[in-house]
PDB file of N, CA and C in Angstrom:
ATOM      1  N   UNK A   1      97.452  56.729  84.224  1.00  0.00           N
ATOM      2  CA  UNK A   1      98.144  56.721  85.489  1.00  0.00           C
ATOM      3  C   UNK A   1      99.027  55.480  85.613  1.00  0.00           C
ATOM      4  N   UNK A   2      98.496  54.216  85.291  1.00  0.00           N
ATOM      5  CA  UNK A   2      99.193  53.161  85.585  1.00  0.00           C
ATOM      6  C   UNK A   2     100.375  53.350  84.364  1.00  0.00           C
ATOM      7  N   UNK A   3     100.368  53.645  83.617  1.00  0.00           N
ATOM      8  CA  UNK A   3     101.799  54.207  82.351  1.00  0.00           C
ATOM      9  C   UNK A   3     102.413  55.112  83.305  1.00  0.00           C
ATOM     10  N   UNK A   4     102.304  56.344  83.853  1.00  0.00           N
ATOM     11  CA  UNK A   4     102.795  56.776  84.931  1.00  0.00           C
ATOM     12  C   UNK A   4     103.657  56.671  85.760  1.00  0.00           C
ATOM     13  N   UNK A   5     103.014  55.606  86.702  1.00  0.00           N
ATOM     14  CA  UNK A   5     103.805  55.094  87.626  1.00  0.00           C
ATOM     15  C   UNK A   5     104.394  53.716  87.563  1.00  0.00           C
ATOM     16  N   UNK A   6     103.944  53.024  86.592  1.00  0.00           N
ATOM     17  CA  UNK A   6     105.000  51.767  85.631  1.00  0.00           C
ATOM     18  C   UNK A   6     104.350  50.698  86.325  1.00  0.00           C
ATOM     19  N   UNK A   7     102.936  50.315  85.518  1.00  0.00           N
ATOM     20  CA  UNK A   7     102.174  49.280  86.430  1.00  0.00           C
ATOM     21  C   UNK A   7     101.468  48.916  85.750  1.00  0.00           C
ATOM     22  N   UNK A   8     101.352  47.413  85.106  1.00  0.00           N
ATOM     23  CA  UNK A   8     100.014  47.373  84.187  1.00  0.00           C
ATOM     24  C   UNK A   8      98.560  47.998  84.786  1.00  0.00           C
ATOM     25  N   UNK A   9      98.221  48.293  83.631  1.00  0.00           N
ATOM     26  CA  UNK A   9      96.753  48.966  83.739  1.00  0.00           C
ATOM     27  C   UNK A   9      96.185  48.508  84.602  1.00  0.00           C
ATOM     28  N   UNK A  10      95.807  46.847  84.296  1.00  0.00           N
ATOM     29  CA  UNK A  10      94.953  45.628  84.913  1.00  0.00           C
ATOM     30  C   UNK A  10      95.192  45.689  86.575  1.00  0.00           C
ATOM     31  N   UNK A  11      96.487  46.155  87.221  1.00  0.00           N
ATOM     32  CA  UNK A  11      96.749  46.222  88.467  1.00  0.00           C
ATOM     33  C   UNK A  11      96.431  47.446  88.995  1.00  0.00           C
ATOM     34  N   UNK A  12      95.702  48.165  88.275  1.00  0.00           N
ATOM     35  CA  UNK A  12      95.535  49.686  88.954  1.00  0.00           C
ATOM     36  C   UNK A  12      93.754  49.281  89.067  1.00  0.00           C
ATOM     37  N   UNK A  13      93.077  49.065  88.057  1.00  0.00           N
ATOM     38  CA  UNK A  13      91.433  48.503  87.829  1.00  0.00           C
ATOM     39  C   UNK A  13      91.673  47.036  88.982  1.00  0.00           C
ATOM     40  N   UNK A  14      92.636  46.469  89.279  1.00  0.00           N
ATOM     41  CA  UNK A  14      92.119  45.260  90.471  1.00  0.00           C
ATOM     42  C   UNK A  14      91.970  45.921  91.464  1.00  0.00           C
ATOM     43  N   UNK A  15      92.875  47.159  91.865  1.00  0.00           N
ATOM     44  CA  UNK A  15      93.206  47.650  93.099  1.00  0.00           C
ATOM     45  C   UNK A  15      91.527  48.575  93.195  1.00  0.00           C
ATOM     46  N   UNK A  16      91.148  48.943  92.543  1.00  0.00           N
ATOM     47  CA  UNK A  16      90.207  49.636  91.822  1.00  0.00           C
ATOM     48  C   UNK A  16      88.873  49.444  92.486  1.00  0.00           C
ATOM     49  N   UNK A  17      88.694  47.915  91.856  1.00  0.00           N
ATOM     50  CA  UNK A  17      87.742  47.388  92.000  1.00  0.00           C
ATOM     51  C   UNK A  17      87.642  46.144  93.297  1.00  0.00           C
ATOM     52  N   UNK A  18      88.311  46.624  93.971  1.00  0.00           N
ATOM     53  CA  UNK A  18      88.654  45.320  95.373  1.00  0.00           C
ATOM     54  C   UNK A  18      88.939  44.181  95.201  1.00  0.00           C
ATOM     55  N   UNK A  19      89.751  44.009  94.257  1.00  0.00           N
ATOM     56  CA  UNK A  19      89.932  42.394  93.759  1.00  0.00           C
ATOM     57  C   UNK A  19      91.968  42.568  94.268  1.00  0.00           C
ATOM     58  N   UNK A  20      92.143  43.396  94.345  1.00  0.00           N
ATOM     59  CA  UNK A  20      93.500  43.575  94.856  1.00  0.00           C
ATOM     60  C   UNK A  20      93.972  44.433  96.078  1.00  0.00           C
ATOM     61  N   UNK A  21      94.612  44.569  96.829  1.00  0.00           N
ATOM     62  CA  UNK A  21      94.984  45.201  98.116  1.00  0.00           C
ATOM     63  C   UNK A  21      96.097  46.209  97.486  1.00  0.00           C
ATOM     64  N   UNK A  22      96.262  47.130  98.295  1.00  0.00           N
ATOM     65  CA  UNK A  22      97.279  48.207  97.970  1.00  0.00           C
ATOM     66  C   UNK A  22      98.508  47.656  98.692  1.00  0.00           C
ATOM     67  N   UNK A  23      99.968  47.440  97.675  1.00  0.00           N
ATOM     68  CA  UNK A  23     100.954  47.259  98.598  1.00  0.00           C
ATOM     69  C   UNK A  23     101.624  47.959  98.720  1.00  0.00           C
ATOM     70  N   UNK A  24     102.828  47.655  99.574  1.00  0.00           N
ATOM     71  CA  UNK A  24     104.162  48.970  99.573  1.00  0.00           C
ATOM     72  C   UNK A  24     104.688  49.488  98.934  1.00  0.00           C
ATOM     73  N   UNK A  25     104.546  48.822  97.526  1.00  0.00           N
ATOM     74  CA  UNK A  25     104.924  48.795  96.048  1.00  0.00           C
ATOM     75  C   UNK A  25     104.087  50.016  95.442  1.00  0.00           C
ATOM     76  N   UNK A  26     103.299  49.654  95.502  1.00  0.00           N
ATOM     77  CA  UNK A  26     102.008  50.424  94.930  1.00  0.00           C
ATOM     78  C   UNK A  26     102.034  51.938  95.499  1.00  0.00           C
ATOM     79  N   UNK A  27     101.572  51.412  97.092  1.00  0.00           N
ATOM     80  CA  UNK A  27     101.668  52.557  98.048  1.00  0.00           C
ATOM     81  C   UNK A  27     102.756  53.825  97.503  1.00  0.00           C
ATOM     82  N   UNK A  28     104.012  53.690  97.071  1.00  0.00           N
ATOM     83  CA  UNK A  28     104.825  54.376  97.566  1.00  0.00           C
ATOM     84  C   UNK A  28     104.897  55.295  95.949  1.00  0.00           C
ATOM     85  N   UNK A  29     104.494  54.452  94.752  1.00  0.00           N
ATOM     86  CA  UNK A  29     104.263  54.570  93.324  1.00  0.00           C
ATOM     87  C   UNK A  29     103.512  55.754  93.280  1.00  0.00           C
ATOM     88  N   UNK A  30     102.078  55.295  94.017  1.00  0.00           N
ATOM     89  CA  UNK A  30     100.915  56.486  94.295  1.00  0.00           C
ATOM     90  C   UNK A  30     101.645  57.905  94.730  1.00  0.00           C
ATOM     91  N   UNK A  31     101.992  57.690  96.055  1.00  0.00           N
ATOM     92  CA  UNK A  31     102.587  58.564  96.798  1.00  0.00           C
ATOM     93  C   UNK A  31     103.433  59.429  95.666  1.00  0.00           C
ATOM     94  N   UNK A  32     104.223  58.702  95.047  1.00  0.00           N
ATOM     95  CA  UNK A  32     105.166  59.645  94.525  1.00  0.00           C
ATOM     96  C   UNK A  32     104.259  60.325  93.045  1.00  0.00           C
ATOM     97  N   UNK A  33     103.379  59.770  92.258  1.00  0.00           N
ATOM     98  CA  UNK A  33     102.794  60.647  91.648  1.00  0.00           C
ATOM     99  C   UNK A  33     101.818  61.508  92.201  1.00  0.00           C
ATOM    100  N   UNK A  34     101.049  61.281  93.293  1.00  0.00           N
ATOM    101  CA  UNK A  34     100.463  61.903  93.917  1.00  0.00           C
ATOM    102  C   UNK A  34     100.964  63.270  94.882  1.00  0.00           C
ATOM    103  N   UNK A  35     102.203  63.083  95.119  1.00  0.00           N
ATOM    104  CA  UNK A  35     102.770  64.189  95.941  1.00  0.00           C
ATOM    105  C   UNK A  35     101.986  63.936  97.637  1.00  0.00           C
ATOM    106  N   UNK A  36     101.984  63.069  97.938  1.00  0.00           N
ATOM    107  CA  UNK A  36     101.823  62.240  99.151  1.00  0.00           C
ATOM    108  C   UNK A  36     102.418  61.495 100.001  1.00  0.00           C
ATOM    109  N   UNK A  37     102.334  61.381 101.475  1.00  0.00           N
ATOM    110  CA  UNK A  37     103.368  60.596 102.074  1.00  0.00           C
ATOM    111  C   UNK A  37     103.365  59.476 101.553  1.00  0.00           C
ATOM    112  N   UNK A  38     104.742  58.589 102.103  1.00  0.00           N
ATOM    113  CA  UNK A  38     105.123  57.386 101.118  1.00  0.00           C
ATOM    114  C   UNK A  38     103.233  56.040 101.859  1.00  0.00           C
ATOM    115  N   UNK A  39     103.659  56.359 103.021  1.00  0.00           N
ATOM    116  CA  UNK A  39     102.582  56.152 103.943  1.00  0.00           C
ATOM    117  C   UNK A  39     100.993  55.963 103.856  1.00  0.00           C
ATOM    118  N   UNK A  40     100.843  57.500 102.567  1.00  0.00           N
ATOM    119  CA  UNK A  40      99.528  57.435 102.767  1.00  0.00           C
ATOM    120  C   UNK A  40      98.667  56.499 102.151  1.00  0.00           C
ATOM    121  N   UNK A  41      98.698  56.040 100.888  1.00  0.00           N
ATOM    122  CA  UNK A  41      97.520  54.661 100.594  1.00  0.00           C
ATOM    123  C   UNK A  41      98.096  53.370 101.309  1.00  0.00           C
ATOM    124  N   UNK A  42      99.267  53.241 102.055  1.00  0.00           N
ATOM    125  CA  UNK A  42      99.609  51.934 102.645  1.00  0.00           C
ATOM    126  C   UNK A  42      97.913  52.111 103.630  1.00  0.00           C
ATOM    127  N   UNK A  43      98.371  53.400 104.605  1.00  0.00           N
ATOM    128  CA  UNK A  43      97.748  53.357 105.356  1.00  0.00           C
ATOM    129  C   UNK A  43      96.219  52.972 105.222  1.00  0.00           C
ATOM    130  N   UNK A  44      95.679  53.701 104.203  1.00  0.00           N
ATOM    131  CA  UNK A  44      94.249  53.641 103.963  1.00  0.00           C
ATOM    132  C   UNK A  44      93.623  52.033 103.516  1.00  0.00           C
ATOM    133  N   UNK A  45      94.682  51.256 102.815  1.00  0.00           N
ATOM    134  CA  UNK A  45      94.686  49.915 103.115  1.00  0.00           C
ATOM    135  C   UNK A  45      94.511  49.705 104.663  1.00  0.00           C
ATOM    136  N   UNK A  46      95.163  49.721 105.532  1.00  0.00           N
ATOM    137  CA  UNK A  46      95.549  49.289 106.387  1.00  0.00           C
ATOM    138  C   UNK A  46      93.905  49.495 107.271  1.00  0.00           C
ATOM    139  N   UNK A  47      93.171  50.489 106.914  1.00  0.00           N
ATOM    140  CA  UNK A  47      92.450  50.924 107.504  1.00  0.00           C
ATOM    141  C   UNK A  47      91.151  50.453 107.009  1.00  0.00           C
ATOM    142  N   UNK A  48      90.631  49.938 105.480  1.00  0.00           N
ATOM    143  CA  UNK A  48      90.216  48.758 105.155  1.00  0.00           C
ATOM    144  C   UNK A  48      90.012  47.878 105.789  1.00  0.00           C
ATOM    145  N   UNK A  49      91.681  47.597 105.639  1.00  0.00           N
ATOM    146  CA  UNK A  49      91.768  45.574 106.390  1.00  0.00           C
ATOM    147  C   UNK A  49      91.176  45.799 108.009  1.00  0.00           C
ATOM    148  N   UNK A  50      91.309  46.546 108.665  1.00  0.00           N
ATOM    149  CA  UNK A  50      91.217  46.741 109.678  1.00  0.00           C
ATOM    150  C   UNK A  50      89.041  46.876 110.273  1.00  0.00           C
ATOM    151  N   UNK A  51      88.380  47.804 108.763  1.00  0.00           N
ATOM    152  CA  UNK A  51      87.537  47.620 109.055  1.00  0.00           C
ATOM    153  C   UNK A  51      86.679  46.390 108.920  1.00  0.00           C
ATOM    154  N   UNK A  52      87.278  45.533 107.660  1.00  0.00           N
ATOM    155  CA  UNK A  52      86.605  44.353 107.064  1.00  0.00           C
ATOM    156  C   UNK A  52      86.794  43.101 108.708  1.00  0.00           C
ATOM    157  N   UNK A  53      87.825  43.231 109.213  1.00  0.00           N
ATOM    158  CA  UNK A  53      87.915  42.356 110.426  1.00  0.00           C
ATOM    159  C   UNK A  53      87.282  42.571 111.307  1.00  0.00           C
ATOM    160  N   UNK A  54      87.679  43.649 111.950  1.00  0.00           N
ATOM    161  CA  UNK A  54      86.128  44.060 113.026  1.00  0.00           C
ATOM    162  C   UNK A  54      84.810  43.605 112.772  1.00  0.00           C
ATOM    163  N   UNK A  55      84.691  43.564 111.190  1.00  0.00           N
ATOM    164  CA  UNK A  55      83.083  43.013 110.439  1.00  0.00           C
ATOM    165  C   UNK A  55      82.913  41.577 110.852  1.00  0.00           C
ATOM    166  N   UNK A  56      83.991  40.681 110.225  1.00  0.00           N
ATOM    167  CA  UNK A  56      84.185  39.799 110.364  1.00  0.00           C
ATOM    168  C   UNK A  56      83.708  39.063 111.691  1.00  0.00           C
ATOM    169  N   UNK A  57      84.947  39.947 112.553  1.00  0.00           N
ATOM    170  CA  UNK A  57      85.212  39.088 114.033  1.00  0.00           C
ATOM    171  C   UNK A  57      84.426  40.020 114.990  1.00  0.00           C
ATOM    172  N   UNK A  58      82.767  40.527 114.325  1.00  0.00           N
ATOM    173  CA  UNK A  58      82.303  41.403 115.797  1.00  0.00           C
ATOM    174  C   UNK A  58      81.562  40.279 116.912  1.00  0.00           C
ATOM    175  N   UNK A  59      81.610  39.033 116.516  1.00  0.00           N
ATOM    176  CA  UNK A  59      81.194  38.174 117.428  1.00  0.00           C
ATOM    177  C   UNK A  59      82.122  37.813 118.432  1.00  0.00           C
ATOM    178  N   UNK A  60      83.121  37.374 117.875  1.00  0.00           N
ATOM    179  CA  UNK A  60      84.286  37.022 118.676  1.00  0.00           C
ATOM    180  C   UNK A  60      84.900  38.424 119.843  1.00  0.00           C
ATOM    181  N   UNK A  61      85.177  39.484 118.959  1.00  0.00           N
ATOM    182  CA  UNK A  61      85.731  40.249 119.501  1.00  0.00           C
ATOM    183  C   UNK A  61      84.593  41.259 120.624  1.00  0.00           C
ATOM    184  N   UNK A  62      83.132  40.624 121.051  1.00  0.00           N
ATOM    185  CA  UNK A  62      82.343  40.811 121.465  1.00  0.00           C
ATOM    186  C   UNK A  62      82.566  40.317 122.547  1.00  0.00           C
ATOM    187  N   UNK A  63      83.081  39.326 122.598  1.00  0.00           N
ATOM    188  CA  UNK A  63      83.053  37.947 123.794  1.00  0.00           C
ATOM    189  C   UNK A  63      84.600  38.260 124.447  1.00  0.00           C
ATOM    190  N   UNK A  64      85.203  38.703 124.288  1.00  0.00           N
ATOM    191  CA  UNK A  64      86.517  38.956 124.617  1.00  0.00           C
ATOM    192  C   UNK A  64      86.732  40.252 125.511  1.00  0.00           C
ATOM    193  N   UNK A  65      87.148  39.922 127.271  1.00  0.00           N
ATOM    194  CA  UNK A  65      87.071  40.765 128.051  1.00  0.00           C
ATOM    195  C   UNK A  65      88.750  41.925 128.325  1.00  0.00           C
ATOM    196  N   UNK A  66      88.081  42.738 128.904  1.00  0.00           N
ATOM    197  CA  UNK A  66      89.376  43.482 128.507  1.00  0.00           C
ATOM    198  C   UNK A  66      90.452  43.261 129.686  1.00  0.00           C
ATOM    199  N   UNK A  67      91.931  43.336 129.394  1.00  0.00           N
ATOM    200  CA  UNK A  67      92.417  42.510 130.581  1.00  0.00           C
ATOM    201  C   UNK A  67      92.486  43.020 131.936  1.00  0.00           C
ATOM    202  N   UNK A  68      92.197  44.745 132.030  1.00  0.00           N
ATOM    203  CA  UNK A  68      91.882  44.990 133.531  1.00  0.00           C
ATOM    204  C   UNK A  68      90.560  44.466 134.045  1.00  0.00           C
ATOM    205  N   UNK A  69      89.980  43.638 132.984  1.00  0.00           N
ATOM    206  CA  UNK A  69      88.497  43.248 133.500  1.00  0.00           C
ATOM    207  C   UNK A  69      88.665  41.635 134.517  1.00  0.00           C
ATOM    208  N   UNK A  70      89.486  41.258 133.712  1.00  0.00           N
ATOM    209  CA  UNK A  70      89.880  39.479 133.595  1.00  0.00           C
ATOM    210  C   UNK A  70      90.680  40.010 135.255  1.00  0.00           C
ATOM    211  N   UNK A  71      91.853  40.898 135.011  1.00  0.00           N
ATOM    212  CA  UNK A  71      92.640  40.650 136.315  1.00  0.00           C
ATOM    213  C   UNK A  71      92.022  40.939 137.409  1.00  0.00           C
ATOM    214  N   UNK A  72      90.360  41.806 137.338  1.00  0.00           N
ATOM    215  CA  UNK A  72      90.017  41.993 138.607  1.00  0.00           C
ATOM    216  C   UNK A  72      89.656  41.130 139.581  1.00  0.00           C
ATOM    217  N   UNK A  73      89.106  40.412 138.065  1.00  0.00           N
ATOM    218  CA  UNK A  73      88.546  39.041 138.541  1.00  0.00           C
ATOM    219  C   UNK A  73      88.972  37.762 139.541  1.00  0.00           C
ATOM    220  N   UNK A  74      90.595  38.083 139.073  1.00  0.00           N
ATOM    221  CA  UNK A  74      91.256  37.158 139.433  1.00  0.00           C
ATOM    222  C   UNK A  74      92.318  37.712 140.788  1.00  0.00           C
ATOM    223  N   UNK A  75      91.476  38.584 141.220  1.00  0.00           N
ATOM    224  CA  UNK A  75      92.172  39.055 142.447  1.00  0.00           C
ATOM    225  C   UNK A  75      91.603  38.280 144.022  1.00  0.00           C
TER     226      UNK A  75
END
């Protein structure tokens, strides 16, 4: 696959193995051998990064009120 879509091997096994992120580059490479929107592995990255932060920040983002909460407050 990575002969394919014109990518060393080594960058298809990082992406692979979570040692690399999917980029737009990549994304759109996939897409086009895949017969997929240009969109679709951007996205599924996107949706990754998105869960690893929530992991991250469920303390923070625990403590953080929502702003019709804050403005009632402040009425």
């Amino acid at each position: 696959m990575a002969q394919a879509i014109h990518v060393p091997a080594a960058r298809i096994k990082d992406i692979l193995h979570g040692s690399q992120e999917i980029t737009a580059d990549i994304s759109l490479r996939l897409a086009k051998f895949f017969g997929v929107s240009d969109s679709y592995f951007f996205n599924l990255q996107s949706d990754i990064d998105l869960r690893d932060a929530k992991k991250h920040l469920s303390r923070d983002l625990s403590a953080i009120k929502p702003f019709t909460e804050v403005q009632a407050k402040n009425k």
